[in-house]
PDB file of N, CA and C in Angstrom:
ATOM      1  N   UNK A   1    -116.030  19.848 -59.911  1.00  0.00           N
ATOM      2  CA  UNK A   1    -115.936  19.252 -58.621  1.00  0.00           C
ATOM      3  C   UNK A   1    -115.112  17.978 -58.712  1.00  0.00           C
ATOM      4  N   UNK A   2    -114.145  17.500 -57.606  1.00  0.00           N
ATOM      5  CA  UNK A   2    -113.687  16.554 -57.414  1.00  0.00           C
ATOM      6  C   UNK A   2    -114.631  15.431 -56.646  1.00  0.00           C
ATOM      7  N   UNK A   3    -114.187  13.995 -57.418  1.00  0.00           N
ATOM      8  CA  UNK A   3    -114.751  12.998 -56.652  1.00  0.00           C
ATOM      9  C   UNK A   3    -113.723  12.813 -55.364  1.00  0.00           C
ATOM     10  N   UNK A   4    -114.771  12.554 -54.250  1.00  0.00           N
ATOM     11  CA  UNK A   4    -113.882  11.812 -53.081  1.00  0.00           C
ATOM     12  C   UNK A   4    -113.870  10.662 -53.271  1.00  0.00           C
ATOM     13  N   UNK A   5    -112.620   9.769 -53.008  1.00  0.00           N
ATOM     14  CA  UNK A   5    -112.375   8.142 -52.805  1.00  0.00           C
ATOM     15  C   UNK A   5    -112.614   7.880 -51.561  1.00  0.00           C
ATOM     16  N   UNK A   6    -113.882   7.379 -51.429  1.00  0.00           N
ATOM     17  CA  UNK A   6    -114.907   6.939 -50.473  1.00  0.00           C
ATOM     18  C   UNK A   6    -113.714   5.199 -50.238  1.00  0.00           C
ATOM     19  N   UNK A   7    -113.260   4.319 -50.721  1.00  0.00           N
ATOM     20  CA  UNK A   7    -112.895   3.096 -50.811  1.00  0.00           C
ATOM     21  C   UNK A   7    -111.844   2.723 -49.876  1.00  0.00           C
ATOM     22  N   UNK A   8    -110.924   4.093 -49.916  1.00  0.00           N
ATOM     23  CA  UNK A   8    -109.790   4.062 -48.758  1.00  0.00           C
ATOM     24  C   UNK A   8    -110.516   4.071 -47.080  1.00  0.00           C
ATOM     25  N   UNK A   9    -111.202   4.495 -46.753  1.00  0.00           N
ATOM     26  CA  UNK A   9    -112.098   4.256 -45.566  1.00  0.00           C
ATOM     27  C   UNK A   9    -112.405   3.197 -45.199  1.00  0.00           C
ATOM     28  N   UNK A  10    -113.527   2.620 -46.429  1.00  0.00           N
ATOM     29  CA  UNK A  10    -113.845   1.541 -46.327  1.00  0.00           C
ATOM     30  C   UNK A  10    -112.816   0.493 -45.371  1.00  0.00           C
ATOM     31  N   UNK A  11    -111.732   0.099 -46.202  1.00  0.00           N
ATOM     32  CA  UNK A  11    -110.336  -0.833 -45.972  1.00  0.00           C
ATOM     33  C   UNK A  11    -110.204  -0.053 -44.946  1.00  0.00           C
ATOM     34  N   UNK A  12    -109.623   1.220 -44.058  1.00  0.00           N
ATOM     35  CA  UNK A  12    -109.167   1.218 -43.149  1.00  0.00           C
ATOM     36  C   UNK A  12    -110.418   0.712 -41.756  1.00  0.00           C
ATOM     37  N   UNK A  13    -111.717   0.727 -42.385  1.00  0.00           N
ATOM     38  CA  UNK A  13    -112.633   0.829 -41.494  1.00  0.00           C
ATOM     39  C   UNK A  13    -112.970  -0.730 -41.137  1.00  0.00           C
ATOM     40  N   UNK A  14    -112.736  -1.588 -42.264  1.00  0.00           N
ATOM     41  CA  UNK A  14    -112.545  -3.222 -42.161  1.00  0.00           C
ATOM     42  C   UNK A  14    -111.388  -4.009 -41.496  1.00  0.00           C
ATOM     43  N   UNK A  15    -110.377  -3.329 -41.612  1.00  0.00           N
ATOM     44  CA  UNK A  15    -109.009  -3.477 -40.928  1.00  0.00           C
ATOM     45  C   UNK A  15    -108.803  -3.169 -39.331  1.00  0.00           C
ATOM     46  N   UNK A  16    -109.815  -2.114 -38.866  1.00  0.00           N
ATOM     47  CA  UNK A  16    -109.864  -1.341 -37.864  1.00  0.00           C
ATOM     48  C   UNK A  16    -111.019  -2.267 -36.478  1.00  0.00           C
ATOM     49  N   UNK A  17    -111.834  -2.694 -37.590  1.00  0.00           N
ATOM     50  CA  UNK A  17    -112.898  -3.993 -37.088  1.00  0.00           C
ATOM     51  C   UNK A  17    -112.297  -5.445 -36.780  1.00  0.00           C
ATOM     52  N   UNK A  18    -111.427  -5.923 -37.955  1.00  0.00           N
ATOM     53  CA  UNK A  18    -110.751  -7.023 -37.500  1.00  0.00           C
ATOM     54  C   UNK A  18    -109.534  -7.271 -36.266  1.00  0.00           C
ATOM     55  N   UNK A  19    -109.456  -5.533 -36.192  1.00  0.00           N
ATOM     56  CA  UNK A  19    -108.489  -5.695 -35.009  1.00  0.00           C
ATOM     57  C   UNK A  19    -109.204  -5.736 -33.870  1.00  0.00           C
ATOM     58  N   UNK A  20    -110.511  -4.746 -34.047  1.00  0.00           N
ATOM     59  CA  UNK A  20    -110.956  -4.773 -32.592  1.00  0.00           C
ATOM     60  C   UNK A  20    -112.024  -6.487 -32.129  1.00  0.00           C
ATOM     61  N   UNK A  21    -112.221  -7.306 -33.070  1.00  0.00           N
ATOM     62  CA  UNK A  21    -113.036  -8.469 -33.060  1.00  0.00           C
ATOM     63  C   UNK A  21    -111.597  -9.990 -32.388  1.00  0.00           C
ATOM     64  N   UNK A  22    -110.706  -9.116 -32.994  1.00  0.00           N
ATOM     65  CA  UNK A  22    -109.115 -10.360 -32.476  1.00  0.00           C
ATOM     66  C   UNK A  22    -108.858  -9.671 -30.519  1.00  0.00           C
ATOM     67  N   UNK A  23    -108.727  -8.349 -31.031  1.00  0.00           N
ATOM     68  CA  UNK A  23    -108.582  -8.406 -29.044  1.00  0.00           C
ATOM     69  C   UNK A  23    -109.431  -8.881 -28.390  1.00  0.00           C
ATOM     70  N   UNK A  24    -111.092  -8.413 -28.808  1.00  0.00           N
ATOM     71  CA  UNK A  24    -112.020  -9.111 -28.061  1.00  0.00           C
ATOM     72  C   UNK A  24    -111.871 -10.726 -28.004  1.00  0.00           C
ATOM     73  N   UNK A  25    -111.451 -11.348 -28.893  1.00  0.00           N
ATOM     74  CA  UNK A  25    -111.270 -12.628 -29.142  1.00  0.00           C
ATOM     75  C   UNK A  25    -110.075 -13.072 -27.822  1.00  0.00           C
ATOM     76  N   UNK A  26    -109.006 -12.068 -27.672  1.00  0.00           N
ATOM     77  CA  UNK A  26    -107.747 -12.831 -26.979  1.00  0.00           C
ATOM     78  C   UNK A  26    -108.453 -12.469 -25.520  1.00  0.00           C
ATOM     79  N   UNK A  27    -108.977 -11.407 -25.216  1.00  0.00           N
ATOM     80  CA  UNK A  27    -109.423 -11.172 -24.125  1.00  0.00           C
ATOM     81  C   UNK A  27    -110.540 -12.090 -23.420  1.00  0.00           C
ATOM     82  N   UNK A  28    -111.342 -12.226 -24.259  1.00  0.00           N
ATOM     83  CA  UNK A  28    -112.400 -13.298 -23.909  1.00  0.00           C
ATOM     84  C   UNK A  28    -111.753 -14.465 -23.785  1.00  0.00           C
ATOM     85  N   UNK A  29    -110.914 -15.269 -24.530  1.00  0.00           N
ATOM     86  CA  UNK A  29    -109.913 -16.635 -24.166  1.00  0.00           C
ATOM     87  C   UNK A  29    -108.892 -16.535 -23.314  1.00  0.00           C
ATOM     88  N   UNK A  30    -108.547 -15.525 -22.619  1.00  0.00           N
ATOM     89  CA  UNK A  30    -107.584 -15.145 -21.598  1.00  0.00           C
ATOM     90  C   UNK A  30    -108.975 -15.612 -19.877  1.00  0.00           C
ATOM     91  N   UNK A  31    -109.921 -14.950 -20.171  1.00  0.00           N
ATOM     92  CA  UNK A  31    -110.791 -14.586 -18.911  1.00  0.00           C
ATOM     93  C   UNK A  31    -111.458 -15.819 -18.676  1.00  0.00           C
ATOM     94  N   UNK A  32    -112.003 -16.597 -19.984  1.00  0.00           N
ATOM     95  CA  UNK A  32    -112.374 -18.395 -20.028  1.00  0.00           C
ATOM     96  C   UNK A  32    -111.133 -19.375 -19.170  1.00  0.00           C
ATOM     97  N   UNK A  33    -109.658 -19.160 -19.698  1.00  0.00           N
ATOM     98  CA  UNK A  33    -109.432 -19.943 -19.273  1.00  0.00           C
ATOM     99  C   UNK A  33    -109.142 -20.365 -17.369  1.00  0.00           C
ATOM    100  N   UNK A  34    -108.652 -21.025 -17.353  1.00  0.00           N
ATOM    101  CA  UNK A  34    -108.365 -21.808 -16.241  1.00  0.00           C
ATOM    102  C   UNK A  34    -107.482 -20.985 -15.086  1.00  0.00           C
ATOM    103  N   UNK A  35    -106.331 -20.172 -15.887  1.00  0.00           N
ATOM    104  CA  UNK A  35    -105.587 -19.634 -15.254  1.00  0.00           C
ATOM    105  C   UNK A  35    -105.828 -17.888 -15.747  1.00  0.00           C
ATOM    106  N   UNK A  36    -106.945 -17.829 -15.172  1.00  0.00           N
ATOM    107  CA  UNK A  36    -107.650 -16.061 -15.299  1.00  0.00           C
ATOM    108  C   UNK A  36    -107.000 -15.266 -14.960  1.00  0.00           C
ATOM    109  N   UNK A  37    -105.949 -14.247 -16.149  1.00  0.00           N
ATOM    110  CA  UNK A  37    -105.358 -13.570 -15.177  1.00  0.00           C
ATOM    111  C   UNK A  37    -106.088 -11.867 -15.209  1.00  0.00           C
ATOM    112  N   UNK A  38    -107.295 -12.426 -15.262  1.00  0.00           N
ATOM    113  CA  UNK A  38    -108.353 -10.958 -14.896  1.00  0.00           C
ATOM    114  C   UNK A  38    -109.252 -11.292 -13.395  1.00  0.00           C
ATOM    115  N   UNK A  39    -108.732 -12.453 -12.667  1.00  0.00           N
ATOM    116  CA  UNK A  39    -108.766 -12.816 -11.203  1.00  0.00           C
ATOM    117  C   UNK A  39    -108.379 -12.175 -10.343  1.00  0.00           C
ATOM    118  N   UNK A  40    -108.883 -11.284  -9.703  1.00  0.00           N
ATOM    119  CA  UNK A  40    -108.138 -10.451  -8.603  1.00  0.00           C
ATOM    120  C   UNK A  40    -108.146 -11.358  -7.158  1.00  0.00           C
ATOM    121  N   UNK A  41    -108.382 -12.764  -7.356  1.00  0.00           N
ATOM    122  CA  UNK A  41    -107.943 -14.029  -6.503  1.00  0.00           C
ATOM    123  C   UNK A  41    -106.406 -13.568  -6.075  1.00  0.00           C
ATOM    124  N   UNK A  42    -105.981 -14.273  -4.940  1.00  0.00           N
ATOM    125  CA  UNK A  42    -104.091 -14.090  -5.102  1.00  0.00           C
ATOM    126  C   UNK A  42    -103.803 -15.080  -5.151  1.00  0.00           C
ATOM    127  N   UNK A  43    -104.537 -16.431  -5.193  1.00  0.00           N
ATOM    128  CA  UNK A  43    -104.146 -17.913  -5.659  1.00  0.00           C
ATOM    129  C   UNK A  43    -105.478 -18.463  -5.419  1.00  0.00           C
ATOM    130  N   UNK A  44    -105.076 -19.622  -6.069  1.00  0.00           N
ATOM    131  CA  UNK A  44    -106.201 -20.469  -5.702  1.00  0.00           C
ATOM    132  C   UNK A  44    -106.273 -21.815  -4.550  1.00  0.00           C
ATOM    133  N   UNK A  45    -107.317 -22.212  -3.734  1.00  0.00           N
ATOM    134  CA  UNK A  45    -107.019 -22.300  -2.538  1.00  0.00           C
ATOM    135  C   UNK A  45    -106.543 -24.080  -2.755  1.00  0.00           C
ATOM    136  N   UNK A  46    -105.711 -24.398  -1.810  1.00  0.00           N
ATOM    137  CA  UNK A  46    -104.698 -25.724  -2.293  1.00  0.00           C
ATOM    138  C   UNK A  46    -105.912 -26.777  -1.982  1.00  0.00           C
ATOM    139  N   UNK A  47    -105.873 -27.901  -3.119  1.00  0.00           N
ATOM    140  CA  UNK A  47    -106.900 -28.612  -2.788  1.00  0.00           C
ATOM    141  C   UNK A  47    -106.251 -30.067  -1.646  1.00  0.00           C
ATOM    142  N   UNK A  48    -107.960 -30.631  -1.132  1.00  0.00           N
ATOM    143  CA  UNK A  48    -107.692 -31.285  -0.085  1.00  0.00           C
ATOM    144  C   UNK A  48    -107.266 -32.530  -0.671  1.00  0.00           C
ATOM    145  N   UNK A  49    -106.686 -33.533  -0.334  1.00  0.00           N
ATOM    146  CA  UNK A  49    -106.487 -34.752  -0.753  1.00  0.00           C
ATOM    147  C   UNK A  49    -106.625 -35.506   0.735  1.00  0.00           C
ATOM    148  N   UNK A  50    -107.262 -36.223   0.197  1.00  0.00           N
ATOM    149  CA  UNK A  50    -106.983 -37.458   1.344  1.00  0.00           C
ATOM    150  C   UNK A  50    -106.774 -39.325   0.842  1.00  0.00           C
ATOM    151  N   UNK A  51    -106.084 -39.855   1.336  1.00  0.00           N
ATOM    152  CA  UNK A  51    -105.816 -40.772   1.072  1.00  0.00           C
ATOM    153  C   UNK A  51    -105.947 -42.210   1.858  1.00  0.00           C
ATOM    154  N   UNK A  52    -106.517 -43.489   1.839  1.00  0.00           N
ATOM    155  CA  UNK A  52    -106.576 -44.272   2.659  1.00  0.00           C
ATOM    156  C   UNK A  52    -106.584 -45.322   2.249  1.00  0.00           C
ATOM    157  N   UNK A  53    -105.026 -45.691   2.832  1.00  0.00           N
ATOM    158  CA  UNK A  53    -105.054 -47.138   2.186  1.00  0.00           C
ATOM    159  C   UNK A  53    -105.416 -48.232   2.854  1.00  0.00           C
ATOM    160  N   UNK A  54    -105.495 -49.742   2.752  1.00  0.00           N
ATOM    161  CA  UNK A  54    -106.366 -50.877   3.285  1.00  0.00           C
ATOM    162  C   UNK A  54    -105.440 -51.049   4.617  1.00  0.00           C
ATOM    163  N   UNK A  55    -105.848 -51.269   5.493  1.00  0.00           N
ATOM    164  CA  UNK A  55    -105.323 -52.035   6.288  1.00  0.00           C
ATOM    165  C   UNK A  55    -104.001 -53.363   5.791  1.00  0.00           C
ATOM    166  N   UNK A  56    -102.884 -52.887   6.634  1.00  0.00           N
ATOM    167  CA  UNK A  56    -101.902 -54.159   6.360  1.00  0.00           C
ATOM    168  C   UNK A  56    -102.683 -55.869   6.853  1.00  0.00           C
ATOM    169  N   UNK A  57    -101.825 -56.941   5.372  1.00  0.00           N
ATOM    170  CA  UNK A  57    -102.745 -57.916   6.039  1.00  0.00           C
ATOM    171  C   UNK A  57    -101.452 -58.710   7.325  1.00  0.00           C
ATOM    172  N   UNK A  58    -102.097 -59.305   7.540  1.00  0.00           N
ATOM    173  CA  UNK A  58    -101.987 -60.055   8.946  1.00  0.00           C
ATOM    174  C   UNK A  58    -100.695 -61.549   8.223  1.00  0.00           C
ATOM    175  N   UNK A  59     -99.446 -61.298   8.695  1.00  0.00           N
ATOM    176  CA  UNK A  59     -98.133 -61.894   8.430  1.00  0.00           C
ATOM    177  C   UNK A  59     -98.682 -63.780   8.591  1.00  0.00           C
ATOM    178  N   UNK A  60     -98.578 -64.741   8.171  1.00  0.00           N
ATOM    179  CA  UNK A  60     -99.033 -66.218   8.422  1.00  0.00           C
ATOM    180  C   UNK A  60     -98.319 -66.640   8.723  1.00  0.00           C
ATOM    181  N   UNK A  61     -98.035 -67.996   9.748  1.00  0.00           N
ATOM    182  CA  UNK A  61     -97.036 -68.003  10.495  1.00  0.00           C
ATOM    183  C   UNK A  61     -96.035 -68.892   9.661  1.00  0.00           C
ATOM    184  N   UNK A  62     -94.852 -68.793  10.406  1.00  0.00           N
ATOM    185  CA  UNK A  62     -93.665 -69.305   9.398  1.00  0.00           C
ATOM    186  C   UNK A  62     -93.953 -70.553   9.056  1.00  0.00           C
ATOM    187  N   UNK A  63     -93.972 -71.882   8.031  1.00  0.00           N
ATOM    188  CA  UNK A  63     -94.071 -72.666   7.771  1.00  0.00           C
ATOM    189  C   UNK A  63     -92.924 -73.444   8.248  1.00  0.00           C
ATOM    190  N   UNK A  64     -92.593 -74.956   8.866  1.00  0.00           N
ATOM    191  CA  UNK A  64     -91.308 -75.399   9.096  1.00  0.00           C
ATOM    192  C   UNK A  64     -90.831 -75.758   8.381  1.00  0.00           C
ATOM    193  N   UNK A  65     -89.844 -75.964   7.587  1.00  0.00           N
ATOM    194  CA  UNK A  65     -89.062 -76.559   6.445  1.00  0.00           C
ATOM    195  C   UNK A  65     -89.226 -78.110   6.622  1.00  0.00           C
ATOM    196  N   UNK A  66     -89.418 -78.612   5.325  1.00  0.00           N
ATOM    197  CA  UNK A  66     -89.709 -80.033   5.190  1.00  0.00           C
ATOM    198  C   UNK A  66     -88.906 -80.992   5.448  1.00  0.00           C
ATOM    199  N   UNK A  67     -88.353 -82.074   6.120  1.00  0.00           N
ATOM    200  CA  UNK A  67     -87.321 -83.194   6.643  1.00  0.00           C
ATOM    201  C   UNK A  67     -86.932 -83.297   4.761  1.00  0.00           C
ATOM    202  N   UNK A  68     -85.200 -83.788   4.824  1.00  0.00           N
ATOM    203  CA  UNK A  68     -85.050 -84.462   3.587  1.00  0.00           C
ATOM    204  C   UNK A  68     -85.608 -85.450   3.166  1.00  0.00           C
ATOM    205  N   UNK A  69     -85.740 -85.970   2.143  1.00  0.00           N
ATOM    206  CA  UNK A  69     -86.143 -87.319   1.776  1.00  0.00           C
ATOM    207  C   UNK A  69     -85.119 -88.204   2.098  1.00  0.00           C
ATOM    208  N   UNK A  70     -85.039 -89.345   2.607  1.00  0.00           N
ATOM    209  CA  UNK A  70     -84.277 -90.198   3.351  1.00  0.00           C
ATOM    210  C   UNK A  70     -83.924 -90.820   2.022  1.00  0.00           C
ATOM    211  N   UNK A  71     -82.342 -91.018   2.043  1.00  0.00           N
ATOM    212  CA  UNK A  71     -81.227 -91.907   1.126  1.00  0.00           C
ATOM    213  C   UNK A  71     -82.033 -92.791   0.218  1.00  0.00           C
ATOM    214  N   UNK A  72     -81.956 -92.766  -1.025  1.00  0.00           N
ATOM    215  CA  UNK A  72     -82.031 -94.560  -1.606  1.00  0.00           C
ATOM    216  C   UNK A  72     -80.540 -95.426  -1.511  1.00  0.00           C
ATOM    217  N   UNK A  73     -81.334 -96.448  -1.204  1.00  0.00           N
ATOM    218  CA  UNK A  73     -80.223 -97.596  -1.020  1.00  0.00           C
ATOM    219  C   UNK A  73     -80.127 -98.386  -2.130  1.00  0.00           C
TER     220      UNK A  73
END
């Protein structure tokens, strides 16, 4: 009787696991992130902003310019 090489399995059967543990891996970090493209959304809805700034302040009135200082003699 011949032995079967049980070992070649093995490796294809470890090789066959690491592939299917990496798609699950890209698939699961595809569906986590932010931009899901397993979203059957057709966008996401635009957010509101609002903004309010202070009231302008109130202008003080013109100051008159000061007389020269008069000549020394």
């Amino acid at each position: 009787m011949s032995e079967q090489n049980t070992a070649g399995r093995g490796t294809i059967a470890f090789i066959l696991g690491g592939v299917v543990i990496a798609i699950a891996g890209v698939v699961w970090y595809l569906a986590a992130s932010d931009s899901n493209i397993f979203s059957r959304n057709a966008a996401p809805a635009a957010p509101s902003v609002t903004i309010q700034l202070p009231d302008a302040p109130v202008p003080a009135e013109p100051v008159a310019p000061a007389e020269p200082a008069a000549p020394a003699d």
